[in-house]
Protein backbone atom coordinates (compact mmCIF):
# COMPACT_ATOMS: atom_id res chain seq x y z
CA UNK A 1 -1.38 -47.57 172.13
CA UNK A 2 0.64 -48.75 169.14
CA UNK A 3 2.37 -45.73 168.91
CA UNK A 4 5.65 -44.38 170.24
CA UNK A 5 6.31 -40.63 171.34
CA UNK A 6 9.58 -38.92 172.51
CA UNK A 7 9.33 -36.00 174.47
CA UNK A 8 12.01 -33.03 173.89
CA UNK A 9 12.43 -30.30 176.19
CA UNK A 10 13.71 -27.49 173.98
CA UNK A 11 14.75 -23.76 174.70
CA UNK A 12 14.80 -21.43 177.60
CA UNK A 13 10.93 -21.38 177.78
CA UNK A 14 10.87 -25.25 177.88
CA UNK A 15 8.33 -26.02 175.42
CA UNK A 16 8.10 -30.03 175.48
CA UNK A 17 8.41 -30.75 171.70
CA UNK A 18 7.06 -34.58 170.71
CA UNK A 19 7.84 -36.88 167.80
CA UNK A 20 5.40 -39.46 167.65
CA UNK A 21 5.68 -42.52 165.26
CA UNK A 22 4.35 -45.41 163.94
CA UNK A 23 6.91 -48.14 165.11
CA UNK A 24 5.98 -50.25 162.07
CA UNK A 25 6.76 -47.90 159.56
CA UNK A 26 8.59 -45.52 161.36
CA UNK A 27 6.63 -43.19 160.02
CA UNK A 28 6.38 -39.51 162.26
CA UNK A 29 5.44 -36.16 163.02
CA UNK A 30 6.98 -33.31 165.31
CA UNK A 31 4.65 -31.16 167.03
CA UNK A 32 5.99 -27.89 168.25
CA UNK A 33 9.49 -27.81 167.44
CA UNK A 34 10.07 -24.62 169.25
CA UNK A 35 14.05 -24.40 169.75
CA UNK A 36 17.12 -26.75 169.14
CA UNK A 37 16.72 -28.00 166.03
CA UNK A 38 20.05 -30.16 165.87
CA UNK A 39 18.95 -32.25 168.99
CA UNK A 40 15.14 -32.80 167.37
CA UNK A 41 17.44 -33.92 164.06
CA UNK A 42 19.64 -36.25 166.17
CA UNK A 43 16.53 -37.80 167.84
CA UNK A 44 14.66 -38.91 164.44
CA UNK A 45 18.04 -39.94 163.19
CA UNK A 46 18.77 -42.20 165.80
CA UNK A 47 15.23 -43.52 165.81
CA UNK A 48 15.78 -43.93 161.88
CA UNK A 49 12.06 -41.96 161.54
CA UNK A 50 10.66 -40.80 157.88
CA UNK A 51 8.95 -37.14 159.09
CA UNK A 52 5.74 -36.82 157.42
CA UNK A 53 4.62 -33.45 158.92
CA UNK A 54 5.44 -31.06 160.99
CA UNK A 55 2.50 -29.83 163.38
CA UNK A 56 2.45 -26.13 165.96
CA UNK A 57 -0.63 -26.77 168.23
CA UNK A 58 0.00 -22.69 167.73
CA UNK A 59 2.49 -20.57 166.08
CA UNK A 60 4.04 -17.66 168.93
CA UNK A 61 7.83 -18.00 168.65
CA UNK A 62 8.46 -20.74 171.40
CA UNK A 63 6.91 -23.14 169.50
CA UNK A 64 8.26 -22.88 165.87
CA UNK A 65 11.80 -21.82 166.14
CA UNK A 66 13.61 -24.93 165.15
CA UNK A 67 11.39 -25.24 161.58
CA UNK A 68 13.66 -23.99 159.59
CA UNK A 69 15.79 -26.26 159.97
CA UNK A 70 13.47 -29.31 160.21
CA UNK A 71 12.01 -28.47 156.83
CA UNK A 72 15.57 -28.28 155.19
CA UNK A 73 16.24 -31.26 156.43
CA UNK A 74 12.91 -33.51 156.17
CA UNK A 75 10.97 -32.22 153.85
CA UNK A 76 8.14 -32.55 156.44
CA UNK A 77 4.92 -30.75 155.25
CA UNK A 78 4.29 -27.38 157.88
CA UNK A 79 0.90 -28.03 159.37
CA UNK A 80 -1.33 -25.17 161.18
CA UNK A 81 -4.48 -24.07 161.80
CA UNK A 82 -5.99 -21.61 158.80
CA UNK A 83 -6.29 -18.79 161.50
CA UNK A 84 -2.95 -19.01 162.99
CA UNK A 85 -1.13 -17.69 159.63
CA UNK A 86 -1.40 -13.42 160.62
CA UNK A 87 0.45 -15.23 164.21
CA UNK A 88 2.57 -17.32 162.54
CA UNK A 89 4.14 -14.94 160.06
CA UNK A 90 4.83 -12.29 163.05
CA UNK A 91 6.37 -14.74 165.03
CA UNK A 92 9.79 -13.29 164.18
CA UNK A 93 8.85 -9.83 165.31
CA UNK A 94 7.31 -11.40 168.17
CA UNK A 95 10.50 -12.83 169.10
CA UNK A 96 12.13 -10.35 168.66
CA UNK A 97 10.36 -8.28 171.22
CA UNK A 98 11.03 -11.35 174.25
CA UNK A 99 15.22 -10.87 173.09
CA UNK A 100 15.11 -14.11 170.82
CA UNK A 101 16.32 -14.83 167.47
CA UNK A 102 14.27 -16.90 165.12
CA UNK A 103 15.10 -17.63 161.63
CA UNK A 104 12.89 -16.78 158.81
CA UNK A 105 9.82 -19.11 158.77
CA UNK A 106 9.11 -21.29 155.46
CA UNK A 107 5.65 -20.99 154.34
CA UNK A 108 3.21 -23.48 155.64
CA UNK A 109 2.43 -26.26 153.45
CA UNK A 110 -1.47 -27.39 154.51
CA UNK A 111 -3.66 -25.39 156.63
CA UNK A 112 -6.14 -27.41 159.00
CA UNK A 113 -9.33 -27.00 160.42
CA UNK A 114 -11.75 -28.47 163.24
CA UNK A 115 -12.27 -32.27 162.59
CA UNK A 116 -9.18 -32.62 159.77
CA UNK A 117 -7.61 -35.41 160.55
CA UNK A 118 -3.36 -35.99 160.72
CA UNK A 119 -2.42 -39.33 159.15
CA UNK A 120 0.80 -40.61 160.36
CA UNK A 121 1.03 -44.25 159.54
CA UNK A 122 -1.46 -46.09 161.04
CA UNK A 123 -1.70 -43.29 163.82
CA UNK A 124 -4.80 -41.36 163.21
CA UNK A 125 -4.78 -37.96 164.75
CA UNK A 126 -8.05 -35.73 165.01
CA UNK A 127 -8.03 -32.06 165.06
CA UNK A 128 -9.83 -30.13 167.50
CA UNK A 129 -9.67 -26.36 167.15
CA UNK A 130 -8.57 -24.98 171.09
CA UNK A 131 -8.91 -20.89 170.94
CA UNK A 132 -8.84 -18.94 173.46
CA UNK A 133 -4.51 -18.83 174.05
CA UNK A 134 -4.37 -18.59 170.05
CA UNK A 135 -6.75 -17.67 167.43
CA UNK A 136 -5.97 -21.13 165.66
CA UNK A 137 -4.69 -23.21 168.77
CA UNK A 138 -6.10 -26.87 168.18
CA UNK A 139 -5.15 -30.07 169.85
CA UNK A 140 -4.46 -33.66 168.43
CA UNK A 141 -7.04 -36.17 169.80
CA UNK A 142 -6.59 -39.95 169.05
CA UNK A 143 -4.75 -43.05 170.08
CA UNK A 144 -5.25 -42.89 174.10
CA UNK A 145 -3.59 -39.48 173.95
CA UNK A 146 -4.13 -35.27 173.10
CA UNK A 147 -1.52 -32.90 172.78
CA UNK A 148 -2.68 -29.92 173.88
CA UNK A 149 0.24 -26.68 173.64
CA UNK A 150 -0.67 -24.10 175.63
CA UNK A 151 -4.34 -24.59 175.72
CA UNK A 152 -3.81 -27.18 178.84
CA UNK A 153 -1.26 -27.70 181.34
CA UNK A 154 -1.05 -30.13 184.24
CA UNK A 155 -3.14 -28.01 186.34
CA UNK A 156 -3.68 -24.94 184.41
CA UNK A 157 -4.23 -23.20 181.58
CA UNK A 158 -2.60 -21.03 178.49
CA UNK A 159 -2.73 -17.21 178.92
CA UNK A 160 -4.87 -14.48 177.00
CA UNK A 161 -2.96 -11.61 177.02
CA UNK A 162 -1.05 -12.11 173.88
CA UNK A 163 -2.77 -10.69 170.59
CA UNK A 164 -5.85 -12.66 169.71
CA UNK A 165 -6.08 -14.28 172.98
CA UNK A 166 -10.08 -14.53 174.30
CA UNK A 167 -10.85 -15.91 178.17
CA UNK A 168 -14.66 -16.71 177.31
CA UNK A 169 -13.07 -18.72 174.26
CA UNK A 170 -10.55 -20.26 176.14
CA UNK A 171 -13.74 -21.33 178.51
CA UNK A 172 -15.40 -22.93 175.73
CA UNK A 173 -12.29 -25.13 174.84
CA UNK A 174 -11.42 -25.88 177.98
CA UNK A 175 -14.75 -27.58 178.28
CA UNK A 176 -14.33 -29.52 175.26
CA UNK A 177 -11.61 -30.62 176.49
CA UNK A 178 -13.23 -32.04 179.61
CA UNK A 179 -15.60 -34.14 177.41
CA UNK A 180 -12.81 -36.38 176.57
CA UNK A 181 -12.30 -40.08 178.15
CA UNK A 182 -10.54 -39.38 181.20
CA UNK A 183 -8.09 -41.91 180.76
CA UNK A 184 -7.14 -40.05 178.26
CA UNK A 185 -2.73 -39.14 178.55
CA UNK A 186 -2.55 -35.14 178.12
CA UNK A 187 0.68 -34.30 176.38
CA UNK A 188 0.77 -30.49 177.05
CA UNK A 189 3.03 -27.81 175.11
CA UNK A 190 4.83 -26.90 178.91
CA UNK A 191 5.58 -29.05 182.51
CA UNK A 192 4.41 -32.89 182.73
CA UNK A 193 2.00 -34.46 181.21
CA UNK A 194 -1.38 -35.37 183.32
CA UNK A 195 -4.91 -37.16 182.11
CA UNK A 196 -8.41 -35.52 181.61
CA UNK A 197 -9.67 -37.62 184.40
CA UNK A 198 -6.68 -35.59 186.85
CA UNK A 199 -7.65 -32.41 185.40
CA UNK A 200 -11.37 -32.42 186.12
CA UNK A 201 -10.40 -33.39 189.75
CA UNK A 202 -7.50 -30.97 190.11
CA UNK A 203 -7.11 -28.60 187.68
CA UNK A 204 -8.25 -24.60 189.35
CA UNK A 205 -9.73 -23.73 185.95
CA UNK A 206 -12.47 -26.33 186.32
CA UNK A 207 -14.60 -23.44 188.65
CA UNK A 208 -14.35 -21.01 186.20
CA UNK A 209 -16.05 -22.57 183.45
């Protein structure tokens, strides 16, 4: 695929946090840092990796904890959707109301839309806005792979009962979704990754679309 990606499972909710990197260059980005900054930190250092951004598939707590530090540290540019911002500045308070601790959130740098596409190198990522778990959820399409948070699992789905979830929109990306290659490697934010091809054989939510 030309590309490399490390997979880091990180806090008590095990959100699978991925740097993926241009091998030439070195050249990366970290999607959903949600906890343990320090072992993210010791991962691109030992992989010598220049972070060019750092991308949440969707901003609730478990998936943006460890920015802080990441942005002190890098200098990485925050990436989100436009309609994730209301979520992402109340992930604190959301937090706070599971018994977790985050630290105050720097702003984002660059807010993203459907069919923006993240350059990393020669890695060429395309953006496709997911609702339905998160008002701005989107997923990164391109290179063999998509990275999905917690629009797709192995399986399953993301939940709507937080604020600003919508089933009938989480229908509609699901479906999208489905329209992709099927050999194409789904990298989701929680449990191991599968392919489209697995998940329109096996996946329950394929009968309720």
């Amino acid at each position: 695929m030309g590309l490399e990606i490390k997979t880091i499972v990180v806090g008590q909710l095990e959100v699978n946090c991925y740097i993926v990197y241009d091998p030439e260059n070195r050249e990366a980005i970290v999607v959903d840092p949600g906890d343990e900054p320090d072992r993210i930190l010791d991962s691109i250092a030992a992989d010598k990796l220049k972070v060019k951004h750092i991308v949440c598939t969707h901003t609730h707590f478990d998936h943006v904890g460890a920015i802080p530090e990441l942005k002190e540290k890098t200098s990485a540019q925050i990436v989100i959707h436009k309609e994730e911002a209301e979520i992402y500045e109340a992930a604190r308070d959301m937090a706070a109301l599971w018994g977790y601790d985050v630290d105050p959130l720097p702003p984002p740098d660059i807010f993203i839309s459907e069919g923006d596409e993240i350059r990393t190198g020669s890695l060429r990522f395309k953006v496709i806005h997911t609702p339905g778990h998160s008002p701005g959820g989107i997923c990164l399409f391109g290179n063999g792979i998509v990275i999905t948070g917690d629009t797709l699992f192995a399986g399953s789905v993301g939940r709507t009962d937080f604020p600003g979830g919508d089933m009938n929109l989480l229908k509609e990306s699901f479906k999208r979704l489905m329209s992709l290659p099927e050999d194409t490697v789904v990298l989701p934010g929680h449990g191991p990754q599968s392919t489209i091809g697995r998940e329109k054989r096996e996946n329950f939510f394929i009968n309720e679309v």
